[in-house]
C-alpha atoms as a PDB file:
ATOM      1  CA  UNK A   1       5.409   6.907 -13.828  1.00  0.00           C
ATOM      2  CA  UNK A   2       1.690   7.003 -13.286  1.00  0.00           C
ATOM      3  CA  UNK A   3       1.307  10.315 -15.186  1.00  0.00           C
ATOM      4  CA  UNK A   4       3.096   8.720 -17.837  1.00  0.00           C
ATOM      5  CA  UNK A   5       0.888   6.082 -17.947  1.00  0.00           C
ATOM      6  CA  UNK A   6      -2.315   7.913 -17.402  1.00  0.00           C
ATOM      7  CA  UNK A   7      -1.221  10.408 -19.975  1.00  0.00           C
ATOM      8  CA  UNK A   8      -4.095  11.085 -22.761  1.00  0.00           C
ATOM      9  CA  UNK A   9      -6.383   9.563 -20.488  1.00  0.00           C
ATOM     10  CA  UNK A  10      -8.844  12.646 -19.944  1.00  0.00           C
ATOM     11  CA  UNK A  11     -12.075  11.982 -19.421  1.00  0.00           C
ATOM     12  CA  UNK A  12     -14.019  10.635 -16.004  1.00  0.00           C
ATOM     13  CA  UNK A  13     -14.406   7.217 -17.740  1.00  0.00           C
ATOM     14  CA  UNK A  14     -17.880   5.234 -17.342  1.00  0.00           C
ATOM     15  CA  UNK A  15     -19.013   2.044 -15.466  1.00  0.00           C
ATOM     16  CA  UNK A  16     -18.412  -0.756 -17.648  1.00  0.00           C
ATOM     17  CA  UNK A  17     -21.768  -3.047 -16.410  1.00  0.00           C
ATOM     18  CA  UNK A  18     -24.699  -2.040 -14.852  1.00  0.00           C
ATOM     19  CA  UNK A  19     -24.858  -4.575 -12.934  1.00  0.00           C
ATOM     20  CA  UNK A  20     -21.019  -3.768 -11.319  1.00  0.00           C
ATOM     21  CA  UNK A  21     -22.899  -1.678  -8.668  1.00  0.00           C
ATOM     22  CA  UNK A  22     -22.839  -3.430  -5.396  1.00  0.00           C
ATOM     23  CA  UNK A  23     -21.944  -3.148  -1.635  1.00  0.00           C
ATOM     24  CA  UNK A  24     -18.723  -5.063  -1.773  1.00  0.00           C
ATOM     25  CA  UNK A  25     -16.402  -6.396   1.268  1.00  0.00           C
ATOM     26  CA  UNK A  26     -13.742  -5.902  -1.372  1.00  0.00           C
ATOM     27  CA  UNK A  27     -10.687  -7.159   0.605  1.00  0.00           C
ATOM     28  CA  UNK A  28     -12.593 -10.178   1.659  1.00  0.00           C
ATOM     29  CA  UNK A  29     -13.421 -10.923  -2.335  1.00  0.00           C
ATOM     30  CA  UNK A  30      -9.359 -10.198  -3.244  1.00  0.00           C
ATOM     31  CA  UNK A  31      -8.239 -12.417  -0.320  1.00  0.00           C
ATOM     32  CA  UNK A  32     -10.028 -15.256  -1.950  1.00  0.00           C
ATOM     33  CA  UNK A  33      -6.697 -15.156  -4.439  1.00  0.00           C
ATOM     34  CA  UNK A  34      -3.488 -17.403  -3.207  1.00  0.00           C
ATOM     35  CA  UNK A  35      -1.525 -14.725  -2.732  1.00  0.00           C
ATOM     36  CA  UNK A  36       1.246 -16.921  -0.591  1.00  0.00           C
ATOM     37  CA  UNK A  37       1.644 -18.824  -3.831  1.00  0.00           C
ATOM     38  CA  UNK A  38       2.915 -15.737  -6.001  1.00  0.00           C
ATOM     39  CA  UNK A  39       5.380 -13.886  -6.352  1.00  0.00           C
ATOM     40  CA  UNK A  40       5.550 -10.170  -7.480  1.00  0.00           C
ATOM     41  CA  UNK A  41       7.109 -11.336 -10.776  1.00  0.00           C
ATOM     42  CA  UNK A  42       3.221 -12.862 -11.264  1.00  0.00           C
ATOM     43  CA  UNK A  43       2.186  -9.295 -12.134  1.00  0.00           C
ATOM     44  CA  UNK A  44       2.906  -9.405 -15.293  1.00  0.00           C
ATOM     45  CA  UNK A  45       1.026  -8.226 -18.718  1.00  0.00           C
ATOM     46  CA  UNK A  46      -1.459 -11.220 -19.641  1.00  0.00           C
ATOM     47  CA  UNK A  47      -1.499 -12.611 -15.802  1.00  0.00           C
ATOM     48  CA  UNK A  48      -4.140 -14.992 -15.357  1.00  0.00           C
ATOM     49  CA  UNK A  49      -4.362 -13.687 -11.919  1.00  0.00           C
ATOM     50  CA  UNK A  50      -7.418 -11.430 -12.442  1.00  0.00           C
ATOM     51  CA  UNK A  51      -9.064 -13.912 -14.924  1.00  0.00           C
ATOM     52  CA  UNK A  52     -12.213 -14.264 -12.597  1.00  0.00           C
ATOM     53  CA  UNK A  53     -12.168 -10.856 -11.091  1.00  0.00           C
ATOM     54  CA  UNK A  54     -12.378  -9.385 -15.496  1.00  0.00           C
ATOM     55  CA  UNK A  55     -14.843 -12.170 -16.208  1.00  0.00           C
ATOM     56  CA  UNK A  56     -17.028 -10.948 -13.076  1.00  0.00           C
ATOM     57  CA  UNK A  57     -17.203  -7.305 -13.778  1.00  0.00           C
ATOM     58  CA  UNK A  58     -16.546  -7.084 -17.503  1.00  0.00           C
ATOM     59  CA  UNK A  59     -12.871  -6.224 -17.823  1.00  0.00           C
ATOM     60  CA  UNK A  60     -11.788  -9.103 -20.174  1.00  0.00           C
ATOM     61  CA  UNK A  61     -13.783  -7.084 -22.517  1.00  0.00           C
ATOM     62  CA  UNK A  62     -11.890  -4.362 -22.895  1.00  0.00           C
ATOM     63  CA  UNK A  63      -8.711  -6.481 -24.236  1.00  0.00           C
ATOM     64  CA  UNK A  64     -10.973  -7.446 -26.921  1.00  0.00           C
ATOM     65  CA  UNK A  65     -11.584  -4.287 -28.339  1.00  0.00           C
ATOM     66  CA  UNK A  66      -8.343  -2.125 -30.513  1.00  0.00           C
ATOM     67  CA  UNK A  67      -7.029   0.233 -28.328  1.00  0.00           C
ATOM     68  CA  UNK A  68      -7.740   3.475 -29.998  1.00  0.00           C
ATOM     69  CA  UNK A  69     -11.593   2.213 -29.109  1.00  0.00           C
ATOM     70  CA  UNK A  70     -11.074   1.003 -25.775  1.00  0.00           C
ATOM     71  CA  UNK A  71     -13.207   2.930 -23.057  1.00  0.00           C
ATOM     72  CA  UNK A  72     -11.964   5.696 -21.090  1.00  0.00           C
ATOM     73  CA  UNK A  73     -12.366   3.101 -18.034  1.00  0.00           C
ATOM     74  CA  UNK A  74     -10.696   0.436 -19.757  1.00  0.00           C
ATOM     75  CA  UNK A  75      -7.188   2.294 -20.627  1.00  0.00           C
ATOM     76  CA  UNK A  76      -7.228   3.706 -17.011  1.00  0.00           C
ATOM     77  CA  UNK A  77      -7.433  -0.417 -15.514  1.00  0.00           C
ATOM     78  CA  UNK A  78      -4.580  -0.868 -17.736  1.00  0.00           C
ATOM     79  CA  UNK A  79      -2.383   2.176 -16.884  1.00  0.00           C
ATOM     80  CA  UNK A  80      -2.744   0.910 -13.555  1.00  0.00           C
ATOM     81  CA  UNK A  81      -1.467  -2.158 -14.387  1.00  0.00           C
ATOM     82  CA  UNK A  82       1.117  -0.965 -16.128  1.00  0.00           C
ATOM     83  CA  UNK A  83       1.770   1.896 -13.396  1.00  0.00           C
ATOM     84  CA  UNK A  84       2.076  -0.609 -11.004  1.00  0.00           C
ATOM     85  CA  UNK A  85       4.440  -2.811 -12.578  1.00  0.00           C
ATOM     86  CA  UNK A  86       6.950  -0.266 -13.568  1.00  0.00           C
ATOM     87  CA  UNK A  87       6.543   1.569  -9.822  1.00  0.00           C
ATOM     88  CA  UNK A  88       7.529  -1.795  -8.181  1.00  0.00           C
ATOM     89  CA  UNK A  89      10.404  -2.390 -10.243  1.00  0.00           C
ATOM     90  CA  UNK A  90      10.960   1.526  -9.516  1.00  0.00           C
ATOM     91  CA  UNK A  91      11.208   1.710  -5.500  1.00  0.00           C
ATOM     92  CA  UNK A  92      11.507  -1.212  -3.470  1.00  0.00           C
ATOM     93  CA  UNK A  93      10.465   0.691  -0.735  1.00  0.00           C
ATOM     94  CA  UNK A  94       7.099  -0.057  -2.063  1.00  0.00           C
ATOM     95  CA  UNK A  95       4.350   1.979  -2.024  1.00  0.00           C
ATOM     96  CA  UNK A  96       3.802   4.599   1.333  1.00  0.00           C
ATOM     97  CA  UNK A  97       0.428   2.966   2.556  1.00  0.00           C
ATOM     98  CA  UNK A  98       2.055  -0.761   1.881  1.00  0.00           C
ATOM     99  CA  UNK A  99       1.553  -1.378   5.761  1.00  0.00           C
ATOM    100  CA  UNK A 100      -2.232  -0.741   5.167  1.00  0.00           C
ATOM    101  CA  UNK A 101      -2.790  -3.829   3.281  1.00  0.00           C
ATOM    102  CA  UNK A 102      -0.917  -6.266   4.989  1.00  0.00           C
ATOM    103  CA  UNK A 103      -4.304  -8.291   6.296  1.00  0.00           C
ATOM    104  CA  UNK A 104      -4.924 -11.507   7.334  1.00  0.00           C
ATOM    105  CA  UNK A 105      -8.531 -11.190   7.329  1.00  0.00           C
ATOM    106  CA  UNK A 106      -9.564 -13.577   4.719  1.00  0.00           C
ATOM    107  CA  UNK A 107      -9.297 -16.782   2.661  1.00  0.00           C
ATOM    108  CA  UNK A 108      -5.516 -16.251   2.308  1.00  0.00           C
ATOM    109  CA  UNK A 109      -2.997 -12.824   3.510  1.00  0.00           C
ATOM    110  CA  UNK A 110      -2.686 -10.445   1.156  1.00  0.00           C
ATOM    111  CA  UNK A 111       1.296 -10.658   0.287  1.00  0.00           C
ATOM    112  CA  UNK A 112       3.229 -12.857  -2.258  1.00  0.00           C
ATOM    113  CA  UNK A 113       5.255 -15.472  -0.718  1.00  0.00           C
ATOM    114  CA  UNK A 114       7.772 -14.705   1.679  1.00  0.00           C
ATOM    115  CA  UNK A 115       6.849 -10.989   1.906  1.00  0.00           C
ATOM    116  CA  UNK A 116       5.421 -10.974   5.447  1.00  0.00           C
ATOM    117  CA  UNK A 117       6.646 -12.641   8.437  1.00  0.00           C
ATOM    118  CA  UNK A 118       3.115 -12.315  10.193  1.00  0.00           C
ATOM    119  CA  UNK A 119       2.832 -11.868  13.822  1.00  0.00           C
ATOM    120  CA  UNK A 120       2.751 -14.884  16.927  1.00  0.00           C
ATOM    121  CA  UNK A 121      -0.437 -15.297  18.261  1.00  0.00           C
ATOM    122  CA  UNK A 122      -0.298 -12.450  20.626  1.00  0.00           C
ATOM    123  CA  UNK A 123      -1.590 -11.333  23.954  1.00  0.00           C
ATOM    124  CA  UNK A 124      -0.216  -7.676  23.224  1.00  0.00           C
ATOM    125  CA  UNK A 125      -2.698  -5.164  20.756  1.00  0.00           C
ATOM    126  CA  UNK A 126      -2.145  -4.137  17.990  1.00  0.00           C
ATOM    127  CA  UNK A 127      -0.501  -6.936  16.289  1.00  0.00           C
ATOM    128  CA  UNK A 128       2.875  -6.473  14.473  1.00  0.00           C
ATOM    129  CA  UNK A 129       4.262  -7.666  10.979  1.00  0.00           C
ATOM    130  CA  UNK A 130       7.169  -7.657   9.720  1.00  0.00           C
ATOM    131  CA  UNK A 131       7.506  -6.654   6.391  1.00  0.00           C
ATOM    132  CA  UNK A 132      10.175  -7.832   4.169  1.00  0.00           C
ATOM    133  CA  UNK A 133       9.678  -6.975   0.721  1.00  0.00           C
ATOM    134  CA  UNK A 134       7.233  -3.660   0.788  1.00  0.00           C
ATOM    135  CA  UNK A 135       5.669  -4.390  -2.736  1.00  0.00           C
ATOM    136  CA  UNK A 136       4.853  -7.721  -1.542  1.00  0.00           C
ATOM    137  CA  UNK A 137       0.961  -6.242  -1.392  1.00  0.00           C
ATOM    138  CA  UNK A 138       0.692  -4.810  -4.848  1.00  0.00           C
ATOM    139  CA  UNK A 139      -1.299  -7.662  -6.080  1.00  0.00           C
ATOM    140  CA  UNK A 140      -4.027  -7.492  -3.479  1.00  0.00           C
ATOM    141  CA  UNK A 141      -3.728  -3.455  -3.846  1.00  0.00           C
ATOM    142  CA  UNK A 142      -3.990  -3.621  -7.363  1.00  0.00           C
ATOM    143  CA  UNK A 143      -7.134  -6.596  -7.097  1.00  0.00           C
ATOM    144  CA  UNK A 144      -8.759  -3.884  -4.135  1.00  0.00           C
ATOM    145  CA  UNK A 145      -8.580  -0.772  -6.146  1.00  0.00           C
ATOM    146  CA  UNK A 146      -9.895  -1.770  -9.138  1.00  0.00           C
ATOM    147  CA  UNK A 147     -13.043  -3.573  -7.701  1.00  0.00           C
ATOM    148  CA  UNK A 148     -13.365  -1.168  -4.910  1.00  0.00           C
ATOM    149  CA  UNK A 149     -14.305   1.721  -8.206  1.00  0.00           C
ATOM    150  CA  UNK A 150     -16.221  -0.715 -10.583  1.00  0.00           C
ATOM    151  CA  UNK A 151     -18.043  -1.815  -8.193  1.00  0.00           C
ATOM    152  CA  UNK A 152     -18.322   1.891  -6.710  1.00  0.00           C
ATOM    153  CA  UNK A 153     -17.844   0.187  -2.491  1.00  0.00           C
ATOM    154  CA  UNK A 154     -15.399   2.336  -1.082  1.00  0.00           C
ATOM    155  CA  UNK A 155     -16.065   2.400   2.692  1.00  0.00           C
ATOM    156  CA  UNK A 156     -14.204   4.034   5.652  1.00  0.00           C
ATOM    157  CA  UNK A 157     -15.610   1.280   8.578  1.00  0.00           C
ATOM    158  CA  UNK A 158     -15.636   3.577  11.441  1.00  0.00           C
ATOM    159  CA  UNK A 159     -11.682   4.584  10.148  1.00  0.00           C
ATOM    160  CA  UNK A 160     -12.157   8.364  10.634  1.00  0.00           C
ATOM    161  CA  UNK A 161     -11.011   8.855   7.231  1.00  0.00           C
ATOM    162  CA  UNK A 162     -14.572   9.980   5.604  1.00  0.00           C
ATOM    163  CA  UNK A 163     -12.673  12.955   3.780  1.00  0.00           C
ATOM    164  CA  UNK A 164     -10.712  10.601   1.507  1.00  0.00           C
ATOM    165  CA  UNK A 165     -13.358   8.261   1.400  1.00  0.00           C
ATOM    166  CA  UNK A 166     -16.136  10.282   0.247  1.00  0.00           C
ATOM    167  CA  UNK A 167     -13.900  11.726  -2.692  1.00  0.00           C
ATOM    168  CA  UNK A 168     -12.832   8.187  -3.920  1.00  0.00           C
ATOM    169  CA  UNK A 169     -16.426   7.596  -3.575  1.00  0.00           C
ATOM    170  CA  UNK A 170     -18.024  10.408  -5.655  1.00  0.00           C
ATOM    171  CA  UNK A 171     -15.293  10.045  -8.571  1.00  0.00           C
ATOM    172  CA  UNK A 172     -16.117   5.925  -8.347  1.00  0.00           C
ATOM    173  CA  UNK A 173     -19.310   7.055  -9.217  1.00  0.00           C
ATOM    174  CA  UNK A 174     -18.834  10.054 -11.612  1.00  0.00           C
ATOM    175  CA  UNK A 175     -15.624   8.938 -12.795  1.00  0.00           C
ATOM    176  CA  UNK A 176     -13.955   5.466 -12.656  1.00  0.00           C
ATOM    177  CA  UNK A 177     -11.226   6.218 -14.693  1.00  0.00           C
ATOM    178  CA  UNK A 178     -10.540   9.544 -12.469  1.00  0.00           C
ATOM    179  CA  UNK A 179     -10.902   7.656  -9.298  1.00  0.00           C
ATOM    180  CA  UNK A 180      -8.381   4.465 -10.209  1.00  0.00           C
ATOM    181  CA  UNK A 181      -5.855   6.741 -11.171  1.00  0.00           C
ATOM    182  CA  UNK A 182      -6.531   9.145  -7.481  1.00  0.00           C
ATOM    183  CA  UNK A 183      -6.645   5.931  -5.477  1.00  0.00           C
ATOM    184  CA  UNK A 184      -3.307   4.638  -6.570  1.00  0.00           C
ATOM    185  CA  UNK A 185      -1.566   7.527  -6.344  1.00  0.00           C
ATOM    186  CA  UNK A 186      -2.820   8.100  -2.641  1.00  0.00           C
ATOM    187  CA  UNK A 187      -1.638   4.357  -2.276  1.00  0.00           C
ATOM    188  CA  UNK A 188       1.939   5.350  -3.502  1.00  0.00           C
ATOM    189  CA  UNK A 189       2.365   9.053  -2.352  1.00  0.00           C
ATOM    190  CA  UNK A 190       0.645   8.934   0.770  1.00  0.00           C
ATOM    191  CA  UNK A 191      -1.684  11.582  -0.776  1.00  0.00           C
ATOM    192  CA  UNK A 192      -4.345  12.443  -2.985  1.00  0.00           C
ATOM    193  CA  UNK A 193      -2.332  15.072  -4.514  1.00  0.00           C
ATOM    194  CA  UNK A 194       0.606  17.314  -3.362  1.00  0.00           C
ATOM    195  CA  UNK A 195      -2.127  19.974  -3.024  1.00  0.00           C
ATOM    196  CA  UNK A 196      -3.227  17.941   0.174  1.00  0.00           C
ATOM    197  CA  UNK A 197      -1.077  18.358   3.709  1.00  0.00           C
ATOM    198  CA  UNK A 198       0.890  15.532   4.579  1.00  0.00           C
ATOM    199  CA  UNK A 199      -0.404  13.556   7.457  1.00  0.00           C
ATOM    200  CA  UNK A 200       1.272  12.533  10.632  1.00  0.00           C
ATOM    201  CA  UNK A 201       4.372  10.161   9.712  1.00  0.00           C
ATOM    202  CA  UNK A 202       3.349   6.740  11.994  1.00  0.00           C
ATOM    203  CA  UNK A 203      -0.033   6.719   9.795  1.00  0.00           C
ATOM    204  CA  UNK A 204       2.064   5.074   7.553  1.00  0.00           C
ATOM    205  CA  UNK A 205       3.271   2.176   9.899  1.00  0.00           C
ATOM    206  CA  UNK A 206      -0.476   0.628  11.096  1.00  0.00           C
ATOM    207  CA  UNK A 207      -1.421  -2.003  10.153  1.00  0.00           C
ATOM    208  CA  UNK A 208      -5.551  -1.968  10.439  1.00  0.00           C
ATOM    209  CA  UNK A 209      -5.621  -5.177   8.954  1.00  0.00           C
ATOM    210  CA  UNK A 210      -4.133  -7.554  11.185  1.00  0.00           C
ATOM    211  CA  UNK A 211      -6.504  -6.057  14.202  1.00  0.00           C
ATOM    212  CA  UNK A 212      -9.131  -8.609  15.274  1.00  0.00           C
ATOM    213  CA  UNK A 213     -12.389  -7.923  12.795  1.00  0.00           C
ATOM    214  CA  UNK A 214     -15.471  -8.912  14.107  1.00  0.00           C
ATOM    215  CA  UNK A 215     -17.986  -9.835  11.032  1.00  0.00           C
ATOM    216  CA  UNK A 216     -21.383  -8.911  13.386  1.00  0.00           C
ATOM    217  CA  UNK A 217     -22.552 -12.605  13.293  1.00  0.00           C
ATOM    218  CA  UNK A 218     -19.858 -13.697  16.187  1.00  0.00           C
ATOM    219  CA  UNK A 219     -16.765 -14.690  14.094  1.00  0.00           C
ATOM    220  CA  UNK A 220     -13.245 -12.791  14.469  1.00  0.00           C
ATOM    221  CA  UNK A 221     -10.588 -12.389  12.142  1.00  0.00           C
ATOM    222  CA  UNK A 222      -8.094 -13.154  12.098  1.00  0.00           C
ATOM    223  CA  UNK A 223      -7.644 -16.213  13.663  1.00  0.00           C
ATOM    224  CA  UNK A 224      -3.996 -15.054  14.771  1.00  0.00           C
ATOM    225  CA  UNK A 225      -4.317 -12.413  17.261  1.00  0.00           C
ATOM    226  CA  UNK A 226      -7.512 -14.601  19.363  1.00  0.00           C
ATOM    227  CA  UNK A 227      -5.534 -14.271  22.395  1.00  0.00           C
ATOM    228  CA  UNK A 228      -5.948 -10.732  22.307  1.00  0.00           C
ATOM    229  CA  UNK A 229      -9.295 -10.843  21.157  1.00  0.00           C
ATOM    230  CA  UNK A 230     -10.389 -13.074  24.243  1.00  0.00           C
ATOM    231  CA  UNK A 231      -8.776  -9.823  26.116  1.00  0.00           C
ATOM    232  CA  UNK A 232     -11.440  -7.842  24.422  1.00  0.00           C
END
């Protein structure tokens, strides 16, 4: 499906502003959207959902150019969005790293309603969710990807996953278009490319983002697990 959609689209692509180029807390900027209040039906072609997000970093104008002149970076956004779509409709076991973006970190969580039954308040580390519908996070993955490149922000945070990171972060840079279509097929596959070993199966289950974040200024997130965090 994503080679499908990617297909003809050959070239590294090109930032679209100048000014896109910033050190961006990326999931913090897509968890200011109301997830809980839509569904995965709400990805949809024309979705107002991204309106600020293609205002902010110049994506609305690539839907007012023909398509035949549309920017190498441009048709790459939208064979995401397309990917996306059709993949979700495809496997309802969602994409492989769907645990990895199930955060409760910001504004709002990152799944539509009803995806996520988050955790109790626990005393017990690492906190738990259950997930319900797996491609309840391809809104926020689909909001995180795209900024994460245009803005060129990706960012391990003491992760121990600098090898992945430091590729998404060169193509960001080199190539947008390249490094949209690499990041969600790592999101989806589990890997970069079948050319890459497969790592160790419970990788797949964390859940990073529902472990206490401290922002360096004395605030945790998220609010949820501060009994464990007072255990800290």
């Amino acid at each position: 499906i994503i080679e499908g959609h990617f297909k003809g689209i050959d070239d590294l692509g090109e930032a679209l502003q100048a000014n896109d180029t910033k050190l961006e807390k990326t999931w913090l900027t897509c968890a200011n959207i109301d997830w809980p209040s839509l569904t995965k039906e709400s990805l949809h072609v024309g979705t107002p959902i991204f309106k600020q997000m293609e205002q902010e970093l110049g994506i609305e104008n690539c839907w007012d150019t023909d398509e035949t002149a549309m920017s190498t970076t441009c048709k790459a956004i939208w064979a995401a969005f397309l990917s996306m779509i059709d993949l979700q409709k495809e496997f309802p076991q969602g994409p492989k790293f769907h645990n990895a973006f199930v955060s409760d970190w910001g504004k709002y969580p990152s799944w539509f309603g009803g995806a996520v039954v988050p955790p109790e308040p626990s005393e017990t580390m690492p906190p738990q969710a259950k997930v319900v519908d797996p491609n309840g996070m391809n809104g926020f993955i689909l909001c995180d990807i795209i900024r994460t490149v245009l803005t060129q922000s990706p960012n391990q945070v003491s992760t121990g996953t600098c090898w992945a990171v430091a590729s998404l972060g060169l193509l960001s840079h080199k190539g947008p278009a390249k490094a949209i279509k690499s990041a969600l097929r790592l999101v989806w596959t589990g890997r970069h490319s079948s050319h890459y070993p497969k790592p160790c199966d419970n990788i797949y289950e964390m859940q990073p983002g529902l472990v206490p974040y401290h922002d360096g200024v004395g605030r945790w997130f998220p609010n949820t697990t501060l009994p464990a965090v007072r255990q800290l």
